[in-house]
N, C-alpha and C. Protein backbone atom coordinates (compact mmCIF):
# COMPACT_ATOMS: atom_id res chain seq x y z
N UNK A 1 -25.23 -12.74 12.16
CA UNK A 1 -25.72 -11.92 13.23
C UNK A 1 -24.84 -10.68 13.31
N UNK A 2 -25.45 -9.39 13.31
CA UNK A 2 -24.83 -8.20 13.44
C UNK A 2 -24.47 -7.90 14.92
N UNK A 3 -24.03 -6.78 15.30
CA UNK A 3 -23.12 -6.71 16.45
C UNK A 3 -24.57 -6.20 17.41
N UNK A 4 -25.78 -5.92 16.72
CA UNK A 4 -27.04 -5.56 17.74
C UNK A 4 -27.64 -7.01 18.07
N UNK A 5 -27.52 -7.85 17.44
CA UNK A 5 -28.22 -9.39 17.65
C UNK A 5 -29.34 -9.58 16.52
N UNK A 6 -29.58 -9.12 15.67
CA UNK A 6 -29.95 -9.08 14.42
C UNK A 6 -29.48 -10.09 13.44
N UNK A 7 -30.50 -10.92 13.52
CA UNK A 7 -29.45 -12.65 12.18
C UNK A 7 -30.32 -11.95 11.31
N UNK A 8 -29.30 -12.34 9.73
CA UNK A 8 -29.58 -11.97 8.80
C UNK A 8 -29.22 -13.92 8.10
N UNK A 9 -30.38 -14.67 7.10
CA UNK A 9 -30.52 -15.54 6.94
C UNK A 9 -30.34 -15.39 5.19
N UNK A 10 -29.25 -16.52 4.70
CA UNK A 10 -29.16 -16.34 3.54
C UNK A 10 -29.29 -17.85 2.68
N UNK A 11 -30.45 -18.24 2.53
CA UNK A 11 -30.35 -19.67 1.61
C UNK A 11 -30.04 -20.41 0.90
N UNK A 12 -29.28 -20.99 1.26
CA UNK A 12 -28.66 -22.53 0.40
C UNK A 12 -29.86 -22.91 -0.49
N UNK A 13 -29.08 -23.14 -1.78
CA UNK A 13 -30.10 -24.43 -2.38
C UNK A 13 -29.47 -25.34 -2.76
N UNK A 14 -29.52 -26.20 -1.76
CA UNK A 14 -28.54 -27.43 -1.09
C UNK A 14 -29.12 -28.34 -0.87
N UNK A 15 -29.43 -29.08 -1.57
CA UNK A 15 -30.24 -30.63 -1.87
C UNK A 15 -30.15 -31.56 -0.42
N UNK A 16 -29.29 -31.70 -0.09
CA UNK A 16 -28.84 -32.43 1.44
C UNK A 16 -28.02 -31.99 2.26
N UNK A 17 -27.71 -32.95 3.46
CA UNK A 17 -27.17 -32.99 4.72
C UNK A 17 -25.72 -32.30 3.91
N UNK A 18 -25.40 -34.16 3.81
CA UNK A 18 -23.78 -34.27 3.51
C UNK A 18 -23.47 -32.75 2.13
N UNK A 19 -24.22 -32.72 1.52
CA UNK A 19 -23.71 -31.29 0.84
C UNK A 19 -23.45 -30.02 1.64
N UNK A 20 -24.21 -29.99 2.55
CA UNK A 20 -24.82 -28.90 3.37
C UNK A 20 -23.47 -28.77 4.33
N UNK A 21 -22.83 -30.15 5.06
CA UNK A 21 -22.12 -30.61 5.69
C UNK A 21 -20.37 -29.60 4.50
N UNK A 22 -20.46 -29.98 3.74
CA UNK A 22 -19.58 -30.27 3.12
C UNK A 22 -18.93 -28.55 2.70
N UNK A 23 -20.28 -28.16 1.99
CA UNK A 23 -20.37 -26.60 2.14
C UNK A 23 -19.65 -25.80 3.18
N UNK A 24 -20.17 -26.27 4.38
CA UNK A 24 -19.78 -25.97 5.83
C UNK A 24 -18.35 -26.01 6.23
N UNK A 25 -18.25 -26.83 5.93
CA UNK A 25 -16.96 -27.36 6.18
C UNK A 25 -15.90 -26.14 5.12
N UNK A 26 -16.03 -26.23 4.22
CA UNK A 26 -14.83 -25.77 2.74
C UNK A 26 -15.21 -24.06 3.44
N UNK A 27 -16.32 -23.23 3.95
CA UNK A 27 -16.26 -22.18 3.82
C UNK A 27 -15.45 -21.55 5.16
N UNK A 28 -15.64 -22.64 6.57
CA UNK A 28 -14.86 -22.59 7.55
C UNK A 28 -13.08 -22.34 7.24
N UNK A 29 -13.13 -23.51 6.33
CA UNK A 29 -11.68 -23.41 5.64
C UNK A 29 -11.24 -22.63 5.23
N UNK A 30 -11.87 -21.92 4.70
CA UNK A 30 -11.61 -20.42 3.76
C UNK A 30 -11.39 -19.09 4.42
N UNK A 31 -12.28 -19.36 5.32
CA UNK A 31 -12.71 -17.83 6.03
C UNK A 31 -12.57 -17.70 7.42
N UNK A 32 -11.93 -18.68 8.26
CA UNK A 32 -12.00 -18.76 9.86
C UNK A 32 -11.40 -17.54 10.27
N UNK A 33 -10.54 -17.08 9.54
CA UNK A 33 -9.32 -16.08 9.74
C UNK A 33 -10.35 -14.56 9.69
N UNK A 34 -11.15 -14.23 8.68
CA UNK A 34 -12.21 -13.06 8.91
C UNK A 34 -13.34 -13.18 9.83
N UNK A 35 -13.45 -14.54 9.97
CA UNK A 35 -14.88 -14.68 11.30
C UNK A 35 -14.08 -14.68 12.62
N UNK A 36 -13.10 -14.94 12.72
CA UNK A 36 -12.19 -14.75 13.93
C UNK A 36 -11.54 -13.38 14.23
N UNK A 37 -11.24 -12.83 13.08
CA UNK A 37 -11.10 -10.91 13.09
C UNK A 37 -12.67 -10.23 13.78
N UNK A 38 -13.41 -10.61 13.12
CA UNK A 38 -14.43 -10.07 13.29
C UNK A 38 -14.75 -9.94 14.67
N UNK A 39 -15.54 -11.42 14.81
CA UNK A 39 -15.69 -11.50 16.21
C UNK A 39 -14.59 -10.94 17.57
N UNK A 40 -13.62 -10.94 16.78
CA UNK A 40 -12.80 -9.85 18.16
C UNK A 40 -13.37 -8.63 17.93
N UNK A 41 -13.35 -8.41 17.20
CA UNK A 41 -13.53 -7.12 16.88
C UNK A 41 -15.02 -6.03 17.62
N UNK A 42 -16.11 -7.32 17.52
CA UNK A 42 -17.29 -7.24 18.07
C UNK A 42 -16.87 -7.33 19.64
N UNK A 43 -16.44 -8.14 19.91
CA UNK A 43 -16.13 -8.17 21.08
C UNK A 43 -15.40 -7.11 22.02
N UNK A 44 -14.35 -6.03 20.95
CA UNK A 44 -13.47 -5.56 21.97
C UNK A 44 -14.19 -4.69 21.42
N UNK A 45 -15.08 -4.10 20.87
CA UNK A 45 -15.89 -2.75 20.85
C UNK A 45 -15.09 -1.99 19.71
C-alpha cells in the first residue's frame, strides 16, 4: 500500500499455507528494519 491507500498486489506461486506461512515469516526476518523505516516515514510526513 502506497502512502495514498493504493495496494499494489504481487503473486506468490506458492503451492500452500505452511509455504506461504514460511515465506512470510523469512521475509519479515529480512526486512522488518525497511518496513519499519518506511512506515515512519509515511507516518511523520
Amino acid at each position: 500500500m502506497d502512502k495514498k491507500g493504493t495496494e499494489t498486489k504481487t503473486f506468490l506461486f506458492i503451492q500452500d499455507y505452511n509455504d506461504a506461512l514460511t515465506f512470510a515469516e523469512s521475509d519479515l526476518k529480512s526486512n522488518w528494519e525497511a518496513y519499519k523505516s518506511k512506515l515512519l516515514e509515511v507516518r511523520n510526513g
